[in-house]
N, C-alpha and C. Protein backbone atom coordinates (compact mmCIF):
# COMPACT_ATOMS: atom_id res chain seq x y z
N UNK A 1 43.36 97.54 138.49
CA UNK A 1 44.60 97.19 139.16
C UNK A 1 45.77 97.38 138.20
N UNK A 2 46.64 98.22 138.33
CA UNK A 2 48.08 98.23 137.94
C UNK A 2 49.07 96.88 137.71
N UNK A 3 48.76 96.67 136.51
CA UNK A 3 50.11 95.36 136.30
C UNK A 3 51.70 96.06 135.50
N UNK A 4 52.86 95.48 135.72
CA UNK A 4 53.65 96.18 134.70
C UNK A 4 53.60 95.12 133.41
N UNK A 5 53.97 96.05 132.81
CA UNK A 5 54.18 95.65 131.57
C UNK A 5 55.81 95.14 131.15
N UNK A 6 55.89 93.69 131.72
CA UNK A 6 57.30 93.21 131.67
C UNK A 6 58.00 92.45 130.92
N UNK A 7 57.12 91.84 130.16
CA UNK A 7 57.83 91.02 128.93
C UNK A 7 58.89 90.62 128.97
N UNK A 8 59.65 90.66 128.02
CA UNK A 8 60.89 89.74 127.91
C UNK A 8 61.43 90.13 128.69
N UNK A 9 61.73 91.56 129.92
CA UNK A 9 62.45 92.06 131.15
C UNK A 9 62.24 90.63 132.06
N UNK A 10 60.90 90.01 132.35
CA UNK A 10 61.11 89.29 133.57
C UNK A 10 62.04 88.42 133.54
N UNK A 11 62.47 87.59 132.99
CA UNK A 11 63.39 86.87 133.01
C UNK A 11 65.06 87.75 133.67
N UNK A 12 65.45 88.44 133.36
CA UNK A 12 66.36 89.54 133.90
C UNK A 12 65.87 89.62 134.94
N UNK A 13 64.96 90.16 135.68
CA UNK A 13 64.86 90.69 136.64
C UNK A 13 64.38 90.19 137.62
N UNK A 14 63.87 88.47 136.88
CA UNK A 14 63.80 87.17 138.15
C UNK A 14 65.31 87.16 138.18
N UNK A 15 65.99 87.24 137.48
CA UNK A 15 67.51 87.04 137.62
C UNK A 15 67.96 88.05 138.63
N UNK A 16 68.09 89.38 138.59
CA UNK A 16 68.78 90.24 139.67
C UNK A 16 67.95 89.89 141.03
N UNK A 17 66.69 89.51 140.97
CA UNK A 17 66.15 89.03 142.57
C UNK A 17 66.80 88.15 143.33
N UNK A 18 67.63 87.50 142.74
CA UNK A 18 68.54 86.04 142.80
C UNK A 18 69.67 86.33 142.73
N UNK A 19 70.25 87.43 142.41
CA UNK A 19 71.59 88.01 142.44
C UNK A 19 72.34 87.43 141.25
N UNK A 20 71.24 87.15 139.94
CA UNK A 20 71.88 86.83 138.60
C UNK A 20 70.74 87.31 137.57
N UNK A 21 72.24 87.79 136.72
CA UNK A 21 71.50 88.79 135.75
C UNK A 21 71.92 87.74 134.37
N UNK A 22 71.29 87.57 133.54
CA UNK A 22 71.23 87.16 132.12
C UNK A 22 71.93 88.07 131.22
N UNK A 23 73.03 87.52 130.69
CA UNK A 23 73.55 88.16 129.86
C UNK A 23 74.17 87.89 128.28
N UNK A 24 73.62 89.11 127.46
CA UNK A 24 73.84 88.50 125.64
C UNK A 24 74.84 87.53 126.00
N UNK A 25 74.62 86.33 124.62
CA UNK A 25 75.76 85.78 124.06
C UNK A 25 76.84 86.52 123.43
N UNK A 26 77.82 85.83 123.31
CA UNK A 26 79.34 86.61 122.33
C UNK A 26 79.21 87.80 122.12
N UNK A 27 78.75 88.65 122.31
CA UNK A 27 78.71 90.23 122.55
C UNK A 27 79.81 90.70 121.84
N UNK A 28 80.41 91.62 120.91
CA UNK A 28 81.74 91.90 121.25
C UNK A 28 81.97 93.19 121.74
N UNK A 29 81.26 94.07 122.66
CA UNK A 29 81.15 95.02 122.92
C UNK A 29 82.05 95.17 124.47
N UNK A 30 83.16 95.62 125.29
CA UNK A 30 83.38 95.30 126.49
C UNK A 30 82.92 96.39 127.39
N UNK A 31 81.92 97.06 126.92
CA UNK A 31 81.34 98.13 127.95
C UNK A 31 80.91 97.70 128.81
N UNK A 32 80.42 98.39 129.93
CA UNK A 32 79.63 97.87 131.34
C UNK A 32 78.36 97.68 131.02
N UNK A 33 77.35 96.26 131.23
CA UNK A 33 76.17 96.13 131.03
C UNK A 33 75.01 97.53 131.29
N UNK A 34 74.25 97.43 130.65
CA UNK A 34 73.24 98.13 131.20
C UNK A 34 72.53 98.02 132.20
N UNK A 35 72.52 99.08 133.35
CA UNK A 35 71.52 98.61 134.02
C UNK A 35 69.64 99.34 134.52
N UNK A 36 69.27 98.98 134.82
CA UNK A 36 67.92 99.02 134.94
C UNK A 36 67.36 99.04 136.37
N UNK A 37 66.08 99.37 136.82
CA UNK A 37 65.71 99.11 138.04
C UNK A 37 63.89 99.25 137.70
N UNK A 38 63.65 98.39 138.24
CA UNK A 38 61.86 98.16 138.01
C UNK A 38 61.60 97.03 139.35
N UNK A 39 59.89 97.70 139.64
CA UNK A 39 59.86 97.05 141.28
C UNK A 39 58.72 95.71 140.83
N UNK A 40 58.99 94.78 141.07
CA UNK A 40 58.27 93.57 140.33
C UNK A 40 57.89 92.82 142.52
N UNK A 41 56.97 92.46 142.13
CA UNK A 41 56.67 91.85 143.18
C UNK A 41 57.16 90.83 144.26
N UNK A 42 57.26 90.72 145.40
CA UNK A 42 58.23 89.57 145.83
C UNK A 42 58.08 88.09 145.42
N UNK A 43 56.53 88.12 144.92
CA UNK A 43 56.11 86.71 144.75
C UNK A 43 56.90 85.76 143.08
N UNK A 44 57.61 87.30 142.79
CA UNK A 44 58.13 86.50 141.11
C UNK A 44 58.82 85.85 141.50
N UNK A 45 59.81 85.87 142.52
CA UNK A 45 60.85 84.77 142.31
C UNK A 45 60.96 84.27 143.65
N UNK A 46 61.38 83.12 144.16
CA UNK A 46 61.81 82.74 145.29
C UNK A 46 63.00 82.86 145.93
N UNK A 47 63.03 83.49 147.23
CA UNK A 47 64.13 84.31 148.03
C UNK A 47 65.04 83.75 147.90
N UNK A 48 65.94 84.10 148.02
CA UNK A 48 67.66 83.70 147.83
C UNK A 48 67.83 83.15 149.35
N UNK A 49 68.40 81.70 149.21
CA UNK A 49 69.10 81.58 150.75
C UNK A 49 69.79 82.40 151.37
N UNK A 50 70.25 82.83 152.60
CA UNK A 50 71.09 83.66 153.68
C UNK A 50 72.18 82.42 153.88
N UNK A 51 73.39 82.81 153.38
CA UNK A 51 74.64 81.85 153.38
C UNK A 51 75.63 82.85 154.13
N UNK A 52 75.75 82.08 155.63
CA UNK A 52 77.04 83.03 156.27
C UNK A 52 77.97 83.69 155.81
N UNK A 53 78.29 84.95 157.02
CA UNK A 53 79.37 85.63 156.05
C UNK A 53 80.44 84.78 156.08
N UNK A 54 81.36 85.21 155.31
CA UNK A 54 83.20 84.34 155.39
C UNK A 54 83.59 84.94 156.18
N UNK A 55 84.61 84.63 156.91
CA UNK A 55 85.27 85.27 157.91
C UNK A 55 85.98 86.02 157.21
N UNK A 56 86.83 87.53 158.18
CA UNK A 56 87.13 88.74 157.80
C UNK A 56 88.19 88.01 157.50
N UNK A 57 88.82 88.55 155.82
CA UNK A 57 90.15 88.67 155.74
C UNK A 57 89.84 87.44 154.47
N UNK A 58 88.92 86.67 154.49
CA UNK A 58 88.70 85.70 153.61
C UNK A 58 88.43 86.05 152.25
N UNK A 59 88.69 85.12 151.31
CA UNK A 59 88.41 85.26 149.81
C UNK A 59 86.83 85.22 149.85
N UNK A 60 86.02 86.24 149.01
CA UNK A 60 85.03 86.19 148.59
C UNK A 60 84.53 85.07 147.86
N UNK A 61 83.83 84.06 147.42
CA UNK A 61 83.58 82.65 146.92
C UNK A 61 82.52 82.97 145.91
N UNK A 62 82.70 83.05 144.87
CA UNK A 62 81.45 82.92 144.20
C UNK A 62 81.60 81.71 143.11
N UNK A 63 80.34 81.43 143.05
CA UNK A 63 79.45 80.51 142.15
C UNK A 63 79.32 80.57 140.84
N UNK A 64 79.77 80.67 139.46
CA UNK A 64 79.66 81.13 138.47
C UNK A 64 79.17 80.16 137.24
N UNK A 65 78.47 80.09 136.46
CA UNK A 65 78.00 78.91 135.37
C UNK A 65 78.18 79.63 134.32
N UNK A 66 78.99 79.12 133.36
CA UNK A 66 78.79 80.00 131.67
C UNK A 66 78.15 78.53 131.18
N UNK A 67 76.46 79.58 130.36
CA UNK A 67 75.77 79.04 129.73
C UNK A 67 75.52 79.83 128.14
N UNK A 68 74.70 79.01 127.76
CA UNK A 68 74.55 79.86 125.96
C UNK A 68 74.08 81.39 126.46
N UNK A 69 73.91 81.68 126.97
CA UNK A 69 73.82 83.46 127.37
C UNK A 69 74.80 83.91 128.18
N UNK A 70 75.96 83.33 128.50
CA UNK A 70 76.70 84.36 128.53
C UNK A 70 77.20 83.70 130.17
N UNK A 71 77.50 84.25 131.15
CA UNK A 71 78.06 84.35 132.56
C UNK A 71 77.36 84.72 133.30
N UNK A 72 76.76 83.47 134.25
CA UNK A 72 76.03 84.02 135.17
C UNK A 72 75.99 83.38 136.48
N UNK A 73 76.03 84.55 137.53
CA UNK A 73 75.79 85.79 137.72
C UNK A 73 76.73 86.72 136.43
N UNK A 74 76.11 88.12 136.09
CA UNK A 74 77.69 88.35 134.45
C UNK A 74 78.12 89.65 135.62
N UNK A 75 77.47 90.10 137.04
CA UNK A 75 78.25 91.05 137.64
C UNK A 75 77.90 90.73 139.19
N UNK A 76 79.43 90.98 139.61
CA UNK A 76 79.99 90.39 140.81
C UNK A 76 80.69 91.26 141.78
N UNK A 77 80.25 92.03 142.91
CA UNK A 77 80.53 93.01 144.00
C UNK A 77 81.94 92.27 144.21
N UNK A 78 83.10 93.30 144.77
CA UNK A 78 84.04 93.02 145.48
C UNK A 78 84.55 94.41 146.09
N UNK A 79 85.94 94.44 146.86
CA UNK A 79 86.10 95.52 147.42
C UNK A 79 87.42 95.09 146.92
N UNK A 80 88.64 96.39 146.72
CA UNK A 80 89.72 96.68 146.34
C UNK A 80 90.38 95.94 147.62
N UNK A 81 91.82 95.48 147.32
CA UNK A 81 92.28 94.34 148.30
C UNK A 81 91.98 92.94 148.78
N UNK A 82 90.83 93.03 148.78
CA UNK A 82 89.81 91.35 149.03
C UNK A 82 90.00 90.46 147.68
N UNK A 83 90.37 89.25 148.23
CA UNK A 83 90.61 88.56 147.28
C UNK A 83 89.32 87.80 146.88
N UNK A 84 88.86 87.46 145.68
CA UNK A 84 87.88 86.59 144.89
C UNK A 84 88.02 85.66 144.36
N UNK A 85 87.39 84.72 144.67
CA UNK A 85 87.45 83.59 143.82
C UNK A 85 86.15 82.88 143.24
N UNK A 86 86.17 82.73 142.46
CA UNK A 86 85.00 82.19 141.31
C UNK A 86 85.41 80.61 141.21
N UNK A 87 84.26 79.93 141.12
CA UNK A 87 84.02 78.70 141.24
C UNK A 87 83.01 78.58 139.96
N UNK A 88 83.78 78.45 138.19
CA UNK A 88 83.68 78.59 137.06
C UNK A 88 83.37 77.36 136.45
N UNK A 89 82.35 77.01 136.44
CA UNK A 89 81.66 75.54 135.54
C UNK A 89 80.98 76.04 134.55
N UNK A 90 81.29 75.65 133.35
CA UNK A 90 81.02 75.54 131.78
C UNK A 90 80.02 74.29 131.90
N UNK A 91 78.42 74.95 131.40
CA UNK A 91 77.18 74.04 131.53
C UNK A 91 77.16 73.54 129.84
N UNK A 92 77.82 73.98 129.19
CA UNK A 92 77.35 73.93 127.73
C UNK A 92 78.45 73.63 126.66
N UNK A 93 78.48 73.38 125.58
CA UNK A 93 79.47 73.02 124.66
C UNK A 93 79.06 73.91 123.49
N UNK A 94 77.85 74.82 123.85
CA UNK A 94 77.39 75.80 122.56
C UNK A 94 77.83 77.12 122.82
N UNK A 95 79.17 77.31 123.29
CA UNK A 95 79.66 78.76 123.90
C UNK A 95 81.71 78.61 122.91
N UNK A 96 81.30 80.03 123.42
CA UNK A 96 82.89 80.26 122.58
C UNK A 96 83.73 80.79 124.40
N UNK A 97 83.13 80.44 125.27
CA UNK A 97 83.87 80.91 126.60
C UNK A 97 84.17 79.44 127.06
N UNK A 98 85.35 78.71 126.46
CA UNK A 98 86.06 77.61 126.96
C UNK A 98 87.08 77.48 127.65
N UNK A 99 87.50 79.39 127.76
CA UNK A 99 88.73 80.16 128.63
C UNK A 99 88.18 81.29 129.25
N UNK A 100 88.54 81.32 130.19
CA UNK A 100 88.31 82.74 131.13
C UNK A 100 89.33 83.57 131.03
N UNK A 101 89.32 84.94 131.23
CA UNK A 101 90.43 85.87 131.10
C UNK A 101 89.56 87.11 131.70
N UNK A 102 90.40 87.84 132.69
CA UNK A 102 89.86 88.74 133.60
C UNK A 102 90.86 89.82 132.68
N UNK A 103 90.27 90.75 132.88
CA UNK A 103 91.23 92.01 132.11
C UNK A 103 92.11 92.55 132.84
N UNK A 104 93.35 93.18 132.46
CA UNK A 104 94.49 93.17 133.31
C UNK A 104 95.11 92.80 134.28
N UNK A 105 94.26 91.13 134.25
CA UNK A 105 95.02 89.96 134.45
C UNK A 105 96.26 89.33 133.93
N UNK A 106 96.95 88.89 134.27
CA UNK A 106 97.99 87.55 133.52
C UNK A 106 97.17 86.07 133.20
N UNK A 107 97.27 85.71 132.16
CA UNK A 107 96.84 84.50 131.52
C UNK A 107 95.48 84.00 131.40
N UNK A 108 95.45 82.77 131.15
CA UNK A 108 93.62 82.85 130.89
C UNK A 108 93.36 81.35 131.76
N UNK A 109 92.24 80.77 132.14
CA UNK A 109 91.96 79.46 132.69
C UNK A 109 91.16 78.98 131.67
N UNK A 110 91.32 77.88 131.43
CA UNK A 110 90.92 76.68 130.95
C UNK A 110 89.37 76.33 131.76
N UNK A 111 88.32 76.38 130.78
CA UNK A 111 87.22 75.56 131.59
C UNK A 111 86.66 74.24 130.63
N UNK A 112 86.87 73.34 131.59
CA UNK A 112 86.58 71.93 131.23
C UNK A 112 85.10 71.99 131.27
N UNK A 113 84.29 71.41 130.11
CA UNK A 113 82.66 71.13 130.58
C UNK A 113 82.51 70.13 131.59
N UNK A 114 81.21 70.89 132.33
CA UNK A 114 80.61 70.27 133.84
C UNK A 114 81.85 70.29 134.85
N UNK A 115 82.55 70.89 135.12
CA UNK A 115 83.91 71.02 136.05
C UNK A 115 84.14 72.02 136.62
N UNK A 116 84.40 72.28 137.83
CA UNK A 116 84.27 73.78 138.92
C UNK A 116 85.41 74.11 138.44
N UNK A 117 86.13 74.95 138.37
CA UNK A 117 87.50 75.64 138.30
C UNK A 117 87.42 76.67 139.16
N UNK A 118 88.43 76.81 140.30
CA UNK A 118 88.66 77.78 140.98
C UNK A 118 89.89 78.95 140.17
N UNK A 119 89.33 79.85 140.30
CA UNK A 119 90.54 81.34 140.02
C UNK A 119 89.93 82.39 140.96
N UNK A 120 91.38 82.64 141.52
CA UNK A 120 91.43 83.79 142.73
C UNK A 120 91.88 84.97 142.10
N UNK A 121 91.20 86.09 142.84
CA UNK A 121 92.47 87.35 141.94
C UNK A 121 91.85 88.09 143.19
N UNK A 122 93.23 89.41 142.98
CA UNK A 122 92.96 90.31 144.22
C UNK A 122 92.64 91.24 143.42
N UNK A 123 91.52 92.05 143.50
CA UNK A 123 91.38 93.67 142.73
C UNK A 123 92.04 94.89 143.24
N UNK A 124 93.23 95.27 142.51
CA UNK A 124 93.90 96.28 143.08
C UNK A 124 93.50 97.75 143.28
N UNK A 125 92.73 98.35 142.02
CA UNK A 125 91.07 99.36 142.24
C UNK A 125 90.37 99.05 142.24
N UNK A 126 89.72 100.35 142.30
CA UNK A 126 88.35 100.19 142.71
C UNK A 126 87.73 100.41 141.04
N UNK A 127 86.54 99.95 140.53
CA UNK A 127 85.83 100.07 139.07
C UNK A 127 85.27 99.00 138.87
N UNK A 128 84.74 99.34 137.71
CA UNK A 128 84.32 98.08 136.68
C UNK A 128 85.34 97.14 136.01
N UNK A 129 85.58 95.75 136.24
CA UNK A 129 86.24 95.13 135.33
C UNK A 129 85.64 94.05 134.43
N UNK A 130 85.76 94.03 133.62
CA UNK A 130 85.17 92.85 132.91
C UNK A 130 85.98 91.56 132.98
N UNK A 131 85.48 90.92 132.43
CA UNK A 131 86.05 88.89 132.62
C UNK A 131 84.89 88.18 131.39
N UNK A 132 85.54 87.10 130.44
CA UNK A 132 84.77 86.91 129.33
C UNK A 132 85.64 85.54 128.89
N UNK A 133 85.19 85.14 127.86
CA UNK A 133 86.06 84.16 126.48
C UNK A 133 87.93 84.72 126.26
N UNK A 134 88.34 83.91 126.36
CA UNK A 134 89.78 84.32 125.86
C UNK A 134 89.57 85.13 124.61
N UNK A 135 88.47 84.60 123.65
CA UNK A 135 89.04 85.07 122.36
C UNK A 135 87.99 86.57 121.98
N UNK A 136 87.38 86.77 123.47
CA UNK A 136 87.19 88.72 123.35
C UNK A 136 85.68 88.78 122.73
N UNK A 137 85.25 87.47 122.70
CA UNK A 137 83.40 87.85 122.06
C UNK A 137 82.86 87.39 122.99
N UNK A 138 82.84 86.70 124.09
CA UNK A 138 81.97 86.83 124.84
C UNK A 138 82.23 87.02 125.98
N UNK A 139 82.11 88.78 126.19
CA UNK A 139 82.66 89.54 127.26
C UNK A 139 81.43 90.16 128.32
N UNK A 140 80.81 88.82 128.96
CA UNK A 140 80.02 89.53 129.34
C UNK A 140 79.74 89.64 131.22
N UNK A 141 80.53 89.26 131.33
CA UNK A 141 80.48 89.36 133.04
C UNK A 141 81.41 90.78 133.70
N UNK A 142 81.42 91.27 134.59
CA UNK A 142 82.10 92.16 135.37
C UNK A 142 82.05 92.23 136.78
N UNK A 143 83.35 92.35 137.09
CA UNK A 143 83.65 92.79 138.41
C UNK A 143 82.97 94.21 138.66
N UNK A 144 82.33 94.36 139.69
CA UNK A 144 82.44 96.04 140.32
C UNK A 144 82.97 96.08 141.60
N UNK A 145 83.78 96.46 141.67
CA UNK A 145 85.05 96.98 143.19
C UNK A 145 84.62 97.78 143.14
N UNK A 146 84.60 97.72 144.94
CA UNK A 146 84.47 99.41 145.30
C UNK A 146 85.73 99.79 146.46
């Protein structure tokens, strides 16, 4: 019988089954993560709830936790014009991401530990954007607009 050989991948890739990917700490690199594709069984992880759509015209809502690895989910679908908003709780006090800052954004947010913070932004293209630490090392989440 065929097993893969997944090692330290499963953890990642219980993560993208779940629509969260694990990502380095303080990185200082702001390239677009790597990505990967490998077919792992349905039984690794348990299905993601089905949470209604938002109504048309609505801000996209996401869920976001910065932990000692980084931002997660660290990449987040949107469409050019649709506005987003992230719902940003800091789980940890062992991170240098105590500010958020979206790139060619204006200003940075403040994240209080254990505290939701809402920030909206509209994506004016379409691409990859990144979003990280104010102070540029731990850059590890991204927008992808399409």
């Amino acid at each position: 019988m065929w097993r893969p050989k997944l090692g330290a991948a499963m953890p990642v890739i219980a993560g993208l089954l779940l629509g969260v990917a694990l990502a380095p700490a303080c990185r200082k690199d702001v390239g677009p993560p790597p990505t990967t594709t490998a077919e792992v069984p349905v039984s690794a992880a348990p299905a993601p709830s089905l949470a209604p759509a938002p109504p048309v015209g609505a801000a996209t809502r996401v869920e976001v936790q910065v932990t000692e690895s980084g931002f997660v989910p660290d990449t987040i679908p949107g469409q050019v014009g649709k506005p987003i908003t992230l719902v940003v709780t800091r789980k940890t006090d062992r991170t240098c991401a105590r500010e958020l800052v979206i790139k060619g954004q204006p200003g940075k947010t403040e994240l209080p530990l254990d505290h939701g913070v809402e920030v909206t932004f509209t994506p004016a293209a379409a691409g990859r954007l990144p979003f990280g630490c104010a102070m540029g090392m731990m850059v590890s989440g991204t927008f992808d607009i399409h």
